[in-house]
Protein backbone atom coordinates (compact mmCIF):
# COMPACT_ATOMS: atom_id res chain seq x y z
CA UNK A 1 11.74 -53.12 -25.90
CA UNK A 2 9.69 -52.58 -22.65
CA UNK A 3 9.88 -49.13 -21.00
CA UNK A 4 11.98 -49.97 -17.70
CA UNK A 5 14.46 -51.63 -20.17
CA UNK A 6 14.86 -47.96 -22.16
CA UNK A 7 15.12 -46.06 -18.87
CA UNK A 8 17.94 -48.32 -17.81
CA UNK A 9 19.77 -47.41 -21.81
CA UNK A 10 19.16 -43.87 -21.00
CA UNK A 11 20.23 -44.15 -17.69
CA UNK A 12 23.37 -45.96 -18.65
CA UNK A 13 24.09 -43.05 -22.02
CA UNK A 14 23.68 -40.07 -19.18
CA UNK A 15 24.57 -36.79 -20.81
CA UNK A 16 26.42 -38.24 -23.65
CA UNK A 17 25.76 -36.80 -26.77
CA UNK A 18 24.95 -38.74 -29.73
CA UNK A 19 26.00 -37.04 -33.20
CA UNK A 20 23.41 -37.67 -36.25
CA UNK A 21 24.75 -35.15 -38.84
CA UNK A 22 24.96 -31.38 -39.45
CA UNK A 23 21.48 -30.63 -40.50
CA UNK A 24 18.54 -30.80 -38.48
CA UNK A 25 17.24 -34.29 -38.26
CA UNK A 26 13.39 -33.70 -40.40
CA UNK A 27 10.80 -35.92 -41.75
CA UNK A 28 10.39 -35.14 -45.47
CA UNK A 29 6.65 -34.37 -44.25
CA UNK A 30 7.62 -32.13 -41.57
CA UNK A 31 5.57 -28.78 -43.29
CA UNK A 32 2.47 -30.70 -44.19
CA UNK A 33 0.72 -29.43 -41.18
CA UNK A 34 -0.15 -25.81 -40.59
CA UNK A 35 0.98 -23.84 -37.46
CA UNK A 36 -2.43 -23.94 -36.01
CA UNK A 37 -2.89 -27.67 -36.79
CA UNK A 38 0.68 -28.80 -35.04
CA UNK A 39 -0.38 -26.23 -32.29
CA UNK A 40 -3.90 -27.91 -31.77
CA UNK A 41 -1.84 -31.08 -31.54
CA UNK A 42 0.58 -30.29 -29.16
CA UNK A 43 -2.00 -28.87 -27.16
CA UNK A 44 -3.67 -32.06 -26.83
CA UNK A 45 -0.57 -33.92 -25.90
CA UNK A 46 0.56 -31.34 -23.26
CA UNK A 47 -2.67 -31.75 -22.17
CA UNK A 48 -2.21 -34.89 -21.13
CA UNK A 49 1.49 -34.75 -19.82
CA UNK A 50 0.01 -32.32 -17.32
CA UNK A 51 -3.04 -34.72 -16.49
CA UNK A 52 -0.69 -37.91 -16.41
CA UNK A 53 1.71 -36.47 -14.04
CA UNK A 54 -1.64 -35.81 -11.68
CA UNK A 55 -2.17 -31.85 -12.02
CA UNK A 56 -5.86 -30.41 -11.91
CA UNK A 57 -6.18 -28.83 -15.18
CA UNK A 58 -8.91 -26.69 -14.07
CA UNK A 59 -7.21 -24.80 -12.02
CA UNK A 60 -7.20 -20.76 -13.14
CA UNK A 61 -3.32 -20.72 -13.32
CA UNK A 62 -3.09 -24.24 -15.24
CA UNK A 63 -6.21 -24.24 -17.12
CA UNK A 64 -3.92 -21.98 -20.47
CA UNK A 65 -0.90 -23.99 -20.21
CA UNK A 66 -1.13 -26.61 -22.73
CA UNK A 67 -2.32 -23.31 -25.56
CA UNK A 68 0.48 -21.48 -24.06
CA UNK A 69 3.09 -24.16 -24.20
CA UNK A 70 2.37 -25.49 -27.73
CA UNK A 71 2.24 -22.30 -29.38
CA UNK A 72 5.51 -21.43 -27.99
CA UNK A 73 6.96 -24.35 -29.26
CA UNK A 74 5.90 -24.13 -32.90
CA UNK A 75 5.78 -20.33 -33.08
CA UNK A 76 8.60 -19.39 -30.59
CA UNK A 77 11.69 -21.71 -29.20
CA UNK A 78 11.05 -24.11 -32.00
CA UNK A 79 10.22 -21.23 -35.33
CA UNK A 80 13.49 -22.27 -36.43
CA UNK A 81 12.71 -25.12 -37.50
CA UNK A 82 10.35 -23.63 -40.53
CA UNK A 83 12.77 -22.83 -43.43
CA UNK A 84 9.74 -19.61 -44.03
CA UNK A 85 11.40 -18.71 -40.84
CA UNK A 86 15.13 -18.38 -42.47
CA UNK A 87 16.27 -14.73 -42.63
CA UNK A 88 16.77 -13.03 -45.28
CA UNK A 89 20.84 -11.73 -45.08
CA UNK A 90 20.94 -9.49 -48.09
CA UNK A 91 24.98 -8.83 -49.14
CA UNK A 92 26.29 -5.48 -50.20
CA UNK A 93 29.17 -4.68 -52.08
CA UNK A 94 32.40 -3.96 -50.21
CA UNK A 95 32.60 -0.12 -51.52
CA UNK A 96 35.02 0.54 -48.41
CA UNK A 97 37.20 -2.15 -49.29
CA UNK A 98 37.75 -3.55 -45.58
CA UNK A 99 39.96 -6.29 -45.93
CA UNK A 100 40.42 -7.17 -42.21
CA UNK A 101 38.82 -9.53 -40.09
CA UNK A 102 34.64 -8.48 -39.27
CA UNK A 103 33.91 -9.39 -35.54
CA UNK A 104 30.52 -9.38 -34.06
CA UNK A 105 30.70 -11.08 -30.69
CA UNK A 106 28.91 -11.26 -27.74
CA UNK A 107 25.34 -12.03 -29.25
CA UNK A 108 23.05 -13.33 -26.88
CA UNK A 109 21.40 -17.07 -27.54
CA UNK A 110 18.73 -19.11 -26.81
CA UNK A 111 18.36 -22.53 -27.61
CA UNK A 112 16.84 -26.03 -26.40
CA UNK A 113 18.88 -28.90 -25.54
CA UNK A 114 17.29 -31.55 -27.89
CA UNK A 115 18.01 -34.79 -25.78
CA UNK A 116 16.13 -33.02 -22.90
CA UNK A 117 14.76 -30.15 -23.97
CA UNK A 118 15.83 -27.98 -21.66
CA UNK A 119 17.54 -24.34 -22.32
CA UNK A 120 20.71 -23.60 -23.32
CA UNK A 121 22.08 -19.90 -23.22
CA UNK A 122 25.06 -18.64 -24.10
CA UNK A 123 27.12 -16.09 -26.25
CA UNK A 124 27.82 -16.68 -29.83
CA UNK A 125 31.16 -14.90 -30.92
CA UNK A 126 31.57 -15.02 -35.33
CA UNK A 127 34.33 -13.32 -37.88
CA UNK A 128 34.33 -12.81 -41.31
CA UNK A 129 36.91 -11.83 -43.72
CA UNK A 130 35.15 -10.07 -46.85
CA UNK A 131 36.09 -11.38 -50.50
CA UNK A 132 33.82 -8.56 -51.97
CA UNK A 133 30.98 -8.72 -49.99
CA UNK A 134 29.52 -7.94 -46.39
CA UNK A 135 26.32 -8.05 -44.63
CA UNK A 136 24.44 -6.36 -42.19
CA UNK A 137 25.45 -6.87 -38.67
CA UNK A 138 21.97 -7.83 -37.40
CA UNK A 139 21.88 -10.35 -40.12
CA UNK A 140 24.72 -12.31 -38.03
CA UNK A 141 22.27 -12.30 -35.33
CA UNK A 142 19.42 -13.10 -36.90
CA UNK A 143 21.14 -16.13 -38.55
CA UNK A 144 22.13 -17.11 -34.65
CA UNK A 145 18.50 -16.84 -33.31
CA UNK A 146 17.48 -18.86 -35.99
CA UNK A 147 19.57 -22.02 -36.21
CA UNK A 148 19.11 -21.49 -32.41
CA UNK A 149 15.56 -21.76 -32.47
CA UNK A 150 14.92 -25.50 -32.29
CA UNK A 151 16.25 -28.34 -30.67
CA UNK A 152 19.17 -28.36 -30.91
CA UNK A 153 23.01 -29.88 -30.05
CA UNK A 154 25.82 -27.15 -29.72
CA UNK A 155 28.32 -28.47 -32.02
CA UNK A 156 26.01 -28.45 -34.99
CA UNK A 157 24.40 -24.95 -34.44
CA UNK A 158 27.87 -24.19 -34.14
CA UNK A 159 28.40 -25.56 -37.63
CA UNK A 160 25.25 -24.46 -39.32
CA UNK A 161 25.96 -20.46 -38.31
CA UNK A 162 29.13 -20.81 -40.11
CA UNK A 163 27.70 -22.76 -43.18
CA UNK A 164 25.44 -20.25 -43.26
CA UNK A 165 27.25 -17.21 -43.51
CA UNK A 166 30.12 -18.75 -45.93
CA UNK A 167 27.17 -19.43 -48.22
CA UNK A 168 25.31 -16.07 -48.00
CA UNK A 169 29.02 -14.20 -48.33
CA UNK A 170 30.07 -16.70 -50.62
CA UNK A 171 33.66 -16.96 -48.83
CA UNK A 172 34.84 -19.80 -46.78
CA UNK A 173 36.80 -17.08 -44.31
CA UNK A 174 34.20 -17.50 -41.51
CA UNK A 175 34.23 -18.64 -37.85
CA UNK A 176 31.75 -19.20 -35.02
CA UNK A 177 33.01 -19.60 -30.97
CA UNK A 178 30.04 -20.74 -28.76
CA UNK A 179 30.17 -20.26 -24.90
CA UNK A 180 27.15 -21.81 -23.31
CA UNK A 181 25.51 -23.29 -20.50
CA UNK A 182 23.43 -26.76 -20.61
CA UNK A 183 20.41 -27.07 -18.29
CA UNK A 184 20.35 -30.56 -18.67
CA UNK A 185 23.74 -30.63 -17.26
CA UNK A 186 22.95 -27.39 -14.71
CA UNK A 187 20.17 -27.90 -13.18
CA UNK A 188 19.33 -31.83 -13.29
CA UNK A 189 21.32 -35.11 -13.52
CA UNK A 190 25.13 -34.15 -11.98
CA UNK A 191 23.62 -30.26 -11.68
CA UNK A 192 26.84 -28.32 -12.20
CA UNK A 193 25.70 -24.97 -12.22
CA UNK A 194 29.15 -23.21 -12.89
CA UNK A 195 30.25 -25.40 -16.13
CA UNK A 196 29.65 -24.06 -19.55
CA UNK A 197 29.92 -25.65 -22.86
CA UNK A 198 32.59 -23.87 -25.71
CA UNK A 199 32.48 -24.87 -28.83
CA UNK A 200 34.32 -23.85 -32.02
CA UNK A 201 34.25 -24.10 -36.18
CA UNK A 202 36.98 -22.18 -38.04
CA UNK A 203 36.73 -22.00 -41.94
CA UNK A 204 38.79 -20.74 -44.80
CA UNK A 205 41.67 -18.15 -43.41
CA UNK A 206 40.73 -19.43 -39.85
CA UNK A 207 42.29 -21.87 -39.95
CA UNK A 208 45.79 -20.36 -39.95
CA UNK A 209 46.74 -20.17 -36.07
CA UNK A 210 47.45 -17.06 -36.37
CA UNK A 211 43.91 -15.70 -37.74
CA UNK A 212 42.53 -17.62 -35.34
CA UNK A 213 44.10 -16.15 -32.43
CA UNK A 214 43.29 -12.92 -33.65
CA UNK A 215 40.23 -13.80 -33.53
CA UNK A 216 39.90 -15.30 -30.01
CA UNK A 217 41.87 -12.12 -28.53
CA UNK A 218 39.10 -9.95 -30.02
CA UNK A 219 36.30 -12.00 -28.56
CA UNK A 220 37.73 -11.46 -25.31
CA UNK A 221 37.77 -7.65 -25.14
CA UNK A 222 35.82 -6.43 -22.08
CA UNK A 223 33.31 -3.89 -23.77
CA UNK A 224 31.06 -2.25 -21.47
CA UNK A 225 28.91 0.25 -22.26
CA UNK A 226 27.26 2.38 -19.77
């Protein structure tokens, strides 16, 4: 297929996106290269994005860019994609014996759009109901910025935070609300700056209405701190 005849496909798909599955689409040979080897060959390819596209790459202010972006994308908005990277949410036993609904909202994400890899930044809301065990908070958020870190499509980092978490806390009472905005969608093609994306997965007890919307009131407490 020549290249004006793929533009035209693309062109035609426009911001539609395409499901694969729930896991992150990976070559079985994805880890065989170190950091600094996949850095060394992005560098080379930015390299000559930046020279295609007519850009004098000896230029003091461009002359870093290729290291710079490569090593950000293996080491930084793409480190997710290393399973080394995965955090380590150790569970404690529920000495307290909470039985109510866990809600840490409001946790700030990052993530790449991964049909045009632009940003996408939200707020990821989740909920647990303990069946014996809990984790720490900043476990929840590290388990966000990591699934986050790649490219990604909302509805399955959506997913994968909640798999997640019902596997570490071995209880299928979990739920994730996503609130986002595209930059694929805000600032090219139909550039919409004011729409956001929303995107749910309830599990387990969530799946009652009524858990759920004692969930979603939570989430939408104003806390301010000042």
């Amino acid at each position: 297929m020549d290249l004006e005849k793929q533009l035209k496909e693309i062109e035609a798909m426009g911001n539609d996106h395409i499901g694969s599955s729930t896991e992150t689409p990976m070559r079985p040979d994805a880890f065989e290269l170190s950091d600094i080897e996949k850095i060394a060959s992005i560098k080379k390819d930015v390299q000559n994005i930046l020279h295609t596209l007519g850009l004098d790459l000896k230029d003091d202010s461009l002359k870093g860019t290729p290291t710079r972006v490569a090593k950000m994308f293996v080491q930084e908005i793409f480190g997710g994609l290393h399973p080394d990277r995965r955090p380590k949410a150790s569970t404690f036993e529920n000495k307290y014996k909470y039985k109510e609904m866990l809600v840490e909202k409001n946790i700030t994400l990052y993530s790449t759009c991964e049909h045009h890899l632009l940003p996408i930044v939200g707020k990821a809301h989740i909920a647990y109901i303990s069946n014996g065990s809990v984790v720490g908070l900043s476990k929840m958020n590290r388990i966000v910025d990591y699934y986050a870190k790649r490219p990604q499509v909302q509805e399955r980092l959506t997913m994968q935070i909640v798999k997640e978490l019902q596997q570490v806390l071995n209880t299928e009472d979990v739920a994730c609300v996503i609130d986002a905005k595209h930059l694929c969608v805000n600032s090219r093609g139909i550039r919409d700056i004011d729409s956001s994306t929303v995107t749910s997965e309830f599990g387990g007890a969530f799946k009652n209405s009524e858990t759920r919307r004692e969930f979603l009131d939570y989430i939408k407490l104003d806390t301010q701190f000042q």
